[in-house]
N, C-alpha and C. Protein backbone atom coordinates (compact mmCIF):
# COMPACT_ATOMS: atom_id res chain seq x y z
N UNK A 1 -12.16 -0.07 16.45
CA UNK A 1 -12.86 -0.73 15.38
C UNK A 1 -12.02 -0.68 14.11
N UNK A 2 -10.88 -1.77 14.07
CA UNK A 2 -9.96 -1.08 12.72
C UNK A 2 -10.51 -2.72 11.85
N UNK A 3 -9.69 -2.44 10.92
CA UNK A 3 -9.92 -3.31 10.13
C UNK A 3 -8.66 -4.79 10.44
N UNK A 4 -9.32 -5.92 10.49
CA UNK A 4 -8.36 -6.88 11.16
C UNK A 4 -8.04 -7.79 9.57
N UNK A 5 -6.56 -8.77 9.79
CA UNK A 5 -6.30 -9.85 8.83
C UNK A 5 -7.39 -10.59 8.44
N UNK A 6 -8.51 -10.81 9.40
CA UNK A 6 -9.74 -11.81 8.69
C UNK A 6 -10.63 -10.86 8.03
N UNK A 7 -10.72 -10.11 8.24
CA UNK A 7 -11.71 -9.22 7.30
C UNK A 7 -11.01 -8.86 5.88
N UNK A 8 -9.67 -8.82 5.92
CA UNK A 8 -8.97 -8.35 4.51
C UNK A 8 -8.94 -9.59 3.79
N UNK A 9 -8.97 -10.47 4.63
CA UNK A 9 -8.66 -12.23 3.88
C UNK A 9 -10.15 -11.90 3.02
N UNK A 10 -11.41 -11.81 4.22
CA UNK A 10 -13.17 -11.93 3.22
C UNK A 10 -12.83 -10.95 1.97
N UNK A 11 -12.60 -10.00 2.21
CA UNK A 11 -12.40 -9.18 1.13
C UNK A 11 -11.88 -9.39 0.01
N UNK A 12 -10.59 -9.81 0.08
CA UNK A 12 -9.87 -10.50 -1.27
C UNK A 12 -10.38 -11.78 -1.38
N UNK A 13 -11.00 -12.65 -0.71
CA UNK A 13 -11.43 -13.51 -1.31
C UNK A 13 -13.36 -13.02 -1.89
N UNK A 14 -14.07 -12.12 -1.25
CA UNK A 14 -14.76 -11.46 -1.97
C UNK A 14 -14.67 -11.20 -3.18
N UNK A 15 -13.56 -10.10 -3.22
CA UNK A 15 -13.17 -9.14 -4.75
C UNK A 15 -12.73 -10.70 -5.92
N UNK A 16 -12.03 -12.05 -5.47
CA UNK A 16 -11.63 -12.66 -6.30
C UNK A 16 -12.92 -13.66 -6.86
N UNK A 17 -13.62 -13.62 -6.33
CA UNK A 17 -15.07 -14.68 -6.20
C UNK A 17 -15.83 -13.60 -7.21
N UNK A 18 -15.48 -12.45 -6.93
CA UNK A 18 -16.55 -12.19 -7.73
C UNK A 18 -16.01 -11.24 -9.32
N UNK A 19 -14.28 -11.02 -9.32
CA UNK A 19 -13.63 -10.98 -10.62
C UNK A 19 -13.69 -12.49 -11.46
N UNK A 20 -13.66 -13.55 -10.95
CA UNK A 20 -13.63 -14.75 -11.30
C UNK A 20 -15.24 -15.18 -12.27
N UNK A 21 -16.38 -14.95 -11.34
CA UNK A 21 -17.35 -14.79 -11.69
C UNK A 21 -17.99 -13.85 -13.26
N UNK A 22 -17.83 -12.69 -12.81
CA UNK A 22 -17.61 -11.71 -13.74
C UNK A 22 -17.06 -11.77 -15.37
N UNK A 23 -15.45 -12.59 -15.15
CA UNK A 23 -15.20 -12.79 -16.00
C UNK A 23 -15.43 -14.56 -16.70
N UNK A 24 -15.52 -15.30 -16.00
CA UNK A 24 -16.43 -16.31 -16.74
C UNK A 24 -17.90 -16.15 -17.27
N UNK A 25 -18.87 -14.79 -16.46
CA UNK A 25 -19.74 -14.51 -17.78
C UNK A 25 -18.83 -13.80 -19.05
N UNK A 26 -18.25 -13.20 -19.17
CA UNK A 26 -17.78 -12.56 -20.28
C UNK A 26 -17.38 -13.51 -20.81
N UNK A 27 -16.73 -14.85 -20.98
CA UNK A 27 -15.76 -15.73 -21.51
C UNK A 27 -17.49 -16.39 -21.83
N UNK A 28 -18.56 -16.91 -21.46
CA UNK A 28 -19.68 -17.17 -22.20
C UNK A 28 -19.99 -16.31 -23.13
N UNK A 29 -20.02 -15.08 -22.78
CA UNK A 29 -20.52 -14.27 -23.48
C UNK A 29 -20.42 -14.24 -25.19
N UNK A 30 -19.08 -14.49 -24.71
CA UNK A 30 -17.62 -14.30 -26.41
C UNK A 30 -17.91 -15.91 -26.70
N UNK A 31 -18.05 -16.90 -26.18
CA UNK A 31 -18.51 -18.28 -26.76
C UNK A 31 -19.42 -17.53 -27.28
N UNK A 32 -20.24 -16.92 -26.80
CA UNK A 32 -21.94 -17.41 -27.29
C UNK A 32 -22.06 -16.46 -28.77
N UNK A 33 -21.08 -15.19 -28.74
CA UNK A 33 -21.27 -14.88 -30.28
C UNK A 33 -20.09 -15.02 -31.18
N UNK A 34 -18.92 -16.08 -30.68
CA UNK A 34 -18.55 -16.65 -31.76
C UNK A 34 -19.31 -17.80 -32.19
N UNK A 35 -20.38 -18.21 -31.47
CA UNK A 35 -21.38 -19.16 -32.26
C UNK A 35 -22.37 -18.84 -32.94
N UNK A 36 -22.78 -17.15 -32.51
CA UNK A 36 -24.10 -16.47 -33.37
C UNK A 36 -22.65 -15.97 -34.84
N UNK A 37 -21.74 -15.79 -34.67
CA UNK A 37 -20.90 -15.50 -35.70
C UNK A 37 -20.79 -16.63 -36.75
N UNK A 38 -20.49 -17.70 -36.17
CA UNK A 38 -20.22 -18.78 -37.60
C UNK A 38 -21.78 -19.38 -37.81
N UNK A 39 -22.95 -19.02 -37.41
CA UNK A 39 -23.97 -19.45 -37.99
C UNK A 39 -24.02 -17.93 -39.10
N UNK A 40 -24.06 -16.83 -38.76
CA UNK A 40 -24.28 -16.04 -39.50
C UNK A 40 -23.06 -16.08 -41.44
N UNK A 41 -21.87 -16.56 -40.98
CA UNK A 41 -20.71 -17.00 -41.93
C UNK A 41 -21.99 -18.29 -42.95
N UNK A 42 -22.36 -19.22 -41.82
CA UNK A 42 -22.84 -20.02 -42.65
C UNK A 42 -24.04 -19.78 -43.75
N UNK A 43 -24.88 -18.78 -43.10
CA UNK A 43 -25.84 -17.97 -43.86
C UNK A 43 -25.56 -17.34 -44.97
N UNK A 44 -24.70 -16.43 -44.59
CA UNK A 44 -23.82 -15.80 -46.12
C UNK A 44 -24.03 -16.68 -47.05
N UNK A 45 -22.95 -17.67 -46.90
CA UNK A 45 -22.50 -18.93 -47.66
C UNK A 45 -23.80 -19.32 -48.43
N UNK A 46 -24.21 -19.56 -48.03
CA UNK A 46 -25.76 -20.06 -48.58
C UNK A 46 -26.66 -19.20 -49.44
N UNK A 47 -26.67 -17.74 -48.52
CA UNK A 47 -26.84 -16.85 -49.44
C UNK A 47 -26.60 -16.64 -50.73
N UNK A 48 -25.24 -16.36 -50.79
CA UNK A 48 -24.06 -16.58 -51.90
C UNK A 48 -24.57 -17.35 -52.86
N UNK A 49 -24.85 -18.57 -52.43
CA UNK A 49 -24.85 -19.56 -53.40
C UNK A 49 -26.39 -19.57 -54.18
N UNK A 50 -27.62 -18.97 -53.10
CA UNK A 50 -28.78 -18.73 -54.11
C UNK A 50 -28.62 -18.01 -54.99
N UNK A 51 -27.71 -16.19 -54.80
CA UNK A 51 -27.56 -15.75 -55.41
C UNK A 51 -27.23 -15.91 -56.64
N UNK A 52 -25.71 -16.76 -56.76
CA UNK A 52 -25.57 -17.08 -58.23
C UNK A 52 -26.46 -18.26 -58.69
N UNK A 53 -27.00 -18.99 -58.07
CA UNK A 53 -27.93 -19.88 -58.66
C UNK A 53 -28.81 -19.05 -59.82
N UNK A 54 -29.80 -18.27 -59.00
CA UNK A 54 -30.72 -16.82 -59.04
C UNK A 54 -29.83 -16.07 -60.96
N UNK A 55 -28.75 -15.58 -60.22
CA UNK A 55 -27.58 -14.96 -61.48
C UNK A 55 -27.65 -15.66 -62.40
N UNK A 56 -27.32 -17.04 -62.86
CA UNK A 56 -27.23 -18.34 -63.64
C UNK A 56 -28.65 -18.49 -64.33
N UNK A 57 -29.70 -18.39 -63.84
CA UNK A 57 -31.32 -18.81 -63.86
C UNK A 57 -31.22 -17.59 -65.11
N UNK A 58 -31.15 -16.36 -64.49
CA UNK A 58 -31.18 -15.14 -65.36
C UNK A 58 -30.92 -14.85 -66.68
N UNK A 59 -29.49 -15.34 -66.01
CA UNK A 59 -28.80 -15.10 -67.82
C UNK A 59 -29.05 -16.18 -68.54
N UNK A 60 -29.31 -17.29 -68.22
CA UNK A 60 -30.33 -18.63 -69.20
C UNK A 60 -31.22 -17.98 -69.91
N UNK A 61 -32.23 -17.45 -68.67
CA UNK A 61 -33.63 -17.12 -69.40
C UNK A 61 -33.29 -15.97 -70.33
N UNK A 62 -32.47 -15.22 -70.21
CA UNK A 62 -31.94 -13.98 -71.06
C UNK A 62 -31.66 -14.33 -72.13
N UNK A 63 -30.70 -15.54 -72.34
CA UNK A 63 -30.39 -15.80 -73.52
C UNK A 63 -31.21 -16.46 -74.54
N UNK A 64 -32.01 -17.27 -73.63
CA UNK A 64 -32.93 -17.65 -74.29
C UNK A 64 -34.07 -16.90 -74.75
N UNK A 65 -34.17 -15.95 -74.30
CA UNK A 65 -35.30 -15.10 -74.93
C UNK A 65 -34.38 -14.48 -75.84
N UNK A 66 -33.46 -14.59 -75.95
CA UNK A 66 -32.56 -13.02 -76.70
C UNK A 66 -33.12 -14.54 -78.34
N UNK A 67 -32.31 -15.46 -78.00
CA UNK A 67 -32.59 -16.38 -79.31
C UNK A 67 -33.78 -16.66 -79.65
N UNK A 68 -34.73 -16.31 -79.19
CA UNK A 68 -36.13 -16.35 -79.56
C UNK A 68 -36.88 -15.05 -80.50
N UNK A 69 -36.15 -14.02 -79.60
CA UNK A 69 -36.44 -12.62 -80.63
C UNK A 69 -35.95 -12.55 -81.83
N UNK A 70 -34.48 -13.19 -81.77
CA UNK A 70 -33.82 -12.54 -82.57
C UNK A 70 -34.40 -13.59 -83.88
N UNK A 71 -34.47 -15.15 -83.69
CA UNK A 71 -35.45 -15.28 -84.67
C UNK A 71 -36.37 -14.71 -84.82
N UNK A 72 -37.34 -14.56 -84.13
CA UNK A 72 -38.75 -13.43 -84.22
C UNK A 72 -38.34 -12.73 -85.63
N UNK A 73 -37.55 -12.05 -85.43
CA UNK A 73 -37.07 -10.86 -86.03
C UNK A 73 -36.47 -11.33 -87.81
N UNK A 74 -35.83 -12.48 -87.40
CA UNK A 74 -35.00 -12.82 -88.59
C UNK A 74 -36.53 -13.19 -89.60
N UNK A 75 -37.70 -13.81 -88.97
CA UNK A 75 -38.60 -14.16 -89.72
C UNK A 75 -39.57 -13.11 -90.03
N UNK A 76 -39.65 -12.25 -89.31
CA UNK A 76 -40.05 -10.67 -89.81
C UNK A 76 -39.56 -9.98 -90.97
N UNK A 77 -38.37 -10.32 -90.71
CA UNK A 77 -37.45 -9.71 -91.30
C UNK A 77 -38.11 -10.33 -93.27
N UNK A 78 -37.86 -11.56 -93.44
CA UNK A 78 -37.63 -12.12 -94.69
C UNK A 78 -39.25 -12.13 -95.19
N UNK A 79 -40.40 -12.19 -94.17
CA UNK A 79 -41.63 -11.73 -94.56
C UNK A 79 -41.93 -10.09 -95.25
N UNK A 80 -41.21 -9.25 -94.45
CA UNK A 80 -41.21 -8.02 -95.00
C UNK A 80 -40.37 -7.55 -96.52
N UNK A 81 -39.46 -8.69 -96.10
CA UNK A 81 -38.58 -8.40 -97.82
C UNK A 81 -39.77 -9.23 -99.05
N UNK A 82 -40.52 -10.15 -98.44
CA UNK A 82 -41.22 -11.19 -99.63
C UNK A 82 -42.66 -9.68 -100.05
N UNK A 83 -42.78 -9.01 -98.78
CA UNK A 83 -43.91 -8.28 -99.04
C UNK A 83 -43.32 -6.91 -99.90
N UNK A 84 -42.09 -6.26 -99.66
CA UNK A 84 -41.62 -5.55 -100.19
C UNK A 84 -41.63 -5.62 -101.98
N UNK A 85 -41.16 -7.13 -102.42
CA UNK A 85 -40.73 -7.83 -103.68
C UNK A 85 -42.40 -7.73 -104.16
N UNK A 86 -43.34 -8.08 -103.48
CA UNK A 86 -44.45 -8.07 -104.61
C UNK A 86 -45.16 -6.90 -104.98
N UNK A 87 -45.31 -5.98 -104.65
CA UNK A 87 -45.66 -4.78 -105.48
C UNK A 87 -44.44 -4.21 -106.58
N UNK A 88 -43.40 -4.66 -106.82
CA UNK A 88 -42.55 -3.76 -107.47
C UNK A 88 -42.44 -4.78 -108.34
């Protein structure tokens, strides 16, 4: 009962049927997350860009409140000197 040429032939053509196999899932595999990869690139990107939108929005409204106080203030300011001036 030894082992004959047709049985070593099934064999290597076994072992190659199923390295072949094997490695065409892996070669999907690596497609399939260099495609979950450049959707995630594209997300960033987008991200990114609310962000400074978001950043931009901020420092508007910042400044604009800053010029709103700071009149506030300037008109505080010249009320308290008019109130200062009339008792003296």
């Amino acid at each position: 009962m030894g082992i004959d040429n047709d049985t070593i032939a099934d064999l290597k053509q076994f072992i190659s049927a199923t390295v072949s196999q094997n490695t065409m899932d892996i070669r999907q595999d690596i497609s399939g997350i260099k495609g979950d990869i450049s959707g995630i690139k594209g997300d960033i990107q987008r991200l990114d860009k609310k962000i400074d939108d978001l950043t931009d929005s901020v420092a508007s409204a910042m400044h604009s409140t800053d010029e709103a106080v700071d009149e506030q203030l300037q008109s505080h300011e010249k009320r308290i000197t008019k109130l200062e001036q009339k008792p003296a």
